[in-house]
Structure formats: C-alpha cells, structure tokens
N, C-alpha and C. Protein backbone atom coordinates (compact mmCIF):
# COMPACT_ATOMS: atom_id res chain seq x y z
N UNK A 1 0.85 -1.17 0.00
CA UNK A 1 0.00 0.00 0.00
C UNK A 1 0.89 1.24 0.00
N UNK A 2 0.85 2.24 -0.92
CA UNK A 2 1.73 3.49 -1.11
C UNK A 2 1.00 4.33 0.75
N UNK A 3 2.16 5.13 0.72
CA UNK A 3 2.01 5.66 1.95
C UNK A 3 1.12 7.07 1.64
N UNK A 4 0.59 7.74 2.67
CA UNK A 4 -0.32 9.01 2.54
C UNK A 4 0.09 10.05 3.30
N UNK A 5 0.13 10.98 2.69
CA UNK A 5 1.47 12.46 2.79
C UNK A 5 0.23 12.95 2.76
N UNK A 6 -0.33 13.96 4.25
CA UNK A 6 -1.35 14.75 4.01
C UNK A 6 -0.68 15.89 3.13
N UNK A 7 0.35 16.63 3.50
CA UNK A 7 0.87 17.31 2.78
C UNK A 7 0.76 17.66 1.60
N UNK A 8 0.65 16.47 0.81
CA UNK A 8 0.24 16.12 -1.03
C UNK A 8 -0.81 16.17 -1.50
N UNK A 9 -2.14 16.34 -0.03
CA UNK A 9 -3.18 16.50 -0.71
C UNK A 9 -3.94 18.13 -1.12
N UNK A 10 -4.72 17.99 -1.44
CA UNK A 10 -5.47 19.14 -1.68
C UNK A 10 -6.66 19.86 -0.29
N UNK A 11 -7.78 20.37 -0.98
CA UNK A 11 -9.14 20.64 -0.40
C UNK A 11 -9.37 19.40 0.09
N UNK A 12 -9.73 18.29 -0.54
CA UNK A 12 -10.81 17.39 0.36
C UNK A 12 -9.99 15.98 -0.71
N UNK A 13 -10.08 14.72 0.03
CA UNK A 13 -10.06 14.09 -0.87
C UNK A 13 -10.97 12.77 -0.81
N UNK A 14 -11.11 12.27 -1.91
CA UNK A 14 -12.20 11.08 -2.11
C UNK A 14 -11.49 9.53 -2.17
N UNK A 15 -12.70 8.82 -1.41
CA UNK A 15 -11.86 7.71 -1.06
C UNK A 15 -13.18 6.99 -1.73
N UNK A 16 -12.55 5.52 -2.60
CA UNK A 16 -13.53 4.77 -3.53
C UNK A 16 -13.79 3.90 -2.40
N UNK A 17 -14.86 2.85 -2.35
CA UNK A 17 -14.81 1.60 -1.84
C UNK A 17 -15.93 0.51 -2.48
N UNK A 18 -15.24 -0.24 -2.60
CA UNK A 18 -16.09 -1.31 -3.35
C UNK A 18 -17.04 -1.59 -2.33
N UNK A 19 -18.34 -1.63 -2.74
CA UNK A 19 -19.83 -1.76 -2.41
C UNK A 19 -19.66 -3.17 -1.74
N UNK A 20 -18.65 -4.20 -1.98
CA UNK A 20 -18.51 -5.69 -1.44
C UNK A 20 -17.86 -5.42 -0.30
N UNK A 21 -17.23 -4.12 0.05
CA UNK A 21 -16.37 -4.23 1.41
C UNK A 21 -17.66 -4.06 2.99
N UNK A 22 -17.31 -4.72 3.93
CA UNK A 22 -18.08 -4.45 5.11
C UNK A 22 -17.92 -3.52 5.95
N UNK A 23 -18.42 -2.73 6.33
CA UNK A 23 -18.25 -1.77 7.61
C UNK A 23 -18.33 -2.52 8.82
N UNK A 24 -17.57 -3.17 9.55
CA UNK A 24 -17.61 -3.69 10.62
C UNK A 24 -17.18 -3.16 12.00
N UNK A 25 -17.06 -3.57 13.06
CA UNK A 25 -16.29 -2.97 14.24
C UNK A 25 -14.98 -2.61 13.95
N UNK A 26 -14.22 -3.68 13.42
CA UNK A 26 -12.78 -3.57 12.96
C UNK A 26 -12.46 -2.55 12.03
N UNK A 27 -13.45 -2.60 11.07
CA UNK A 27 -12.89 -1.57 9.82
C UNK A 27 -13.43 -0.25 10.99
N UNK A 28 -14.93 0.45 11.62
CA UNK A 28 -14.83 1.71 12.25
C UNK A 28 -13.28 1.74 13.09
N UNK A 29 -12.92 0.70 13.79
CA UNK A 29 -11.51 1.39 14.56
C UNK A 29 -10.25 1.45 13.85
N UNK A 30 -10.61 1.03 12.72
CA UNK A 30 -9.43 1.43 11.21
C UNK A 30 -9.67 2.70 11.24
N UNK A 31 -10.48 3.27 11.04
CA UNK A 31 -10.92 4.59 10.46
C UNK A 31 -10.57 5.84 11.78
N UNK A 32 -11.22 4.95 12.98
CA UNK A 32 -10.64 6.20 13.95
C UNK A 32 -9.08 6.05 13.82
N UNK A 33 -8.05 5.14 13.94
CA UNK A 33 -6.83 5.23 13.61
C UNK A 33 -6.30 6.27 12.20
N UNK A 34 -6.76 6.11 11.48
CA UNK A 34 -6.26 6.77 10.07
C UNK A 34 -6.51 8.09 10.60
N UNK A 35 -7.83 8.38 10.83
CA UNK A 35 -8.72 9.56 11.48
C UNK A 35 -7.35 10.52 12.62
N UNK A 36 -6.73 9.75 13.47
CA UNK A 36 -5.97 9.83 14.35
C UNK A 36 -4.50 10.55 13.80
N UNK A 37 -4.10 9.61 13.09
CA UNK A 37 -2.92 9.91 12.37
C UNK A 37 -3.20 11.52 11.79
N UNK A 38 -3.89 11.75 11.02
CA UNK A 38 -4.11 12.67 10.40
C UNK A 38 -4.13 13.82 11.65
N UNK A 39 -4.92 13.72 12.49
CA UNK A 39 -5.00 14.61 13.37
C UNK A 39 -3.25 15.06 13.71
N UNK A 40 -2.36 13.60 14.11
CA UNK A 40 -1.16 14.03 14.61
C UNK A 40 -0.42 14.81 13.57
N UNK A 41 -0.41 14.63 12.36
CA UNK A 41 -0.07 15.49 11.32
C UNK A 41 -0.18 16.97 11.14
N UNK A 42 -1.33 17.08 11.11
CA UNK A 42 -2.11 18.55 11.32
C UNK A 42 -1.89 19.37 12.70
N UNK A 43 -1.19 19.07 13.60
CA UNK A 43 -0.94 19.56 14.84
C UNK A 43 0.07 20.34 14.72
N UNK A 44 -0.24 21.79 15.07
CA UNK A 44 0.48 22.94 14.70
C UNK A 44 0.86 23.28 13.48
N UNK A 45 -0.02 22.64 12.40
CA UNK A 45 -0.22 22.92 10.95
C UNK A 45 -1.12 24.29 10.40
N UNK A 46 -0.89 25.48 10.36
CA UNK A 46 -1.61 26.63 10.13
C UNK A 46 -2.08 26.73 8.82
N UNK A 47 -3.20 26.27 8.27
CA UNK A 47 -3.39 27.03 6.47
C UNK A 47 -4.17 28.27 6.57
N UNK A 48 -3.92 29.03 5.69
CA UNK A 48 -4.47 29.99 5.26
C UNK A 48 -5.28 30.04 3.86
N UNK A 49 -6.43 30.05 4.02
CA UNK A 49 -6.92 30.20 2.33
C UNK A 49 -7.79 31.73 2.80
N UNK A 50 -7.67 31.77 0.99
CA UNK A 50 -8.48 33.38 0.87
C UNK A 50 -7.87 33.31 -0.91
C-alpha cells in the first residue's frame, strides 16, 4: 500500500470503496486510527486560504 502524505493533498479528498467491502467494528476502529494519524499530522499545521 503506497504511503499518505497529508501534505500532497489538496481541499478534500475522495476515497472509492467497493460496495462488497463491510463496515464492521474492525474496519470503524481502522478509520478512527487513520482519522488519528491525520490529526497528529495537522498539529500545529496553520493554512491559510483566501
């Protein structure tokens, strides 16, 4: 799996998922993890738009 550089992204970004994947307990505490990471990233990260 290539790694994810918030840095590299833009405004917002879109995530596909095949309609066959499950939302389960396991996959929500995937998501708070990823969710997490991102947060530690963004910590003391200032943007400015205008």
């Amino acid at each position: 799996m290539p790694s994810f550089d918030l840095s590299k992204v833009g405004e917002s970004v879109t995530v596909h998922l095949p309609k066959t994947n499950i939302l389960d307990q396991e996959a929500i505490q995937k998501f708070a993890e990823y969710r997490n990471d991102i947060l530690k990233q963004l910590k003391g990260v200032i943007r400015h738009h205008g």
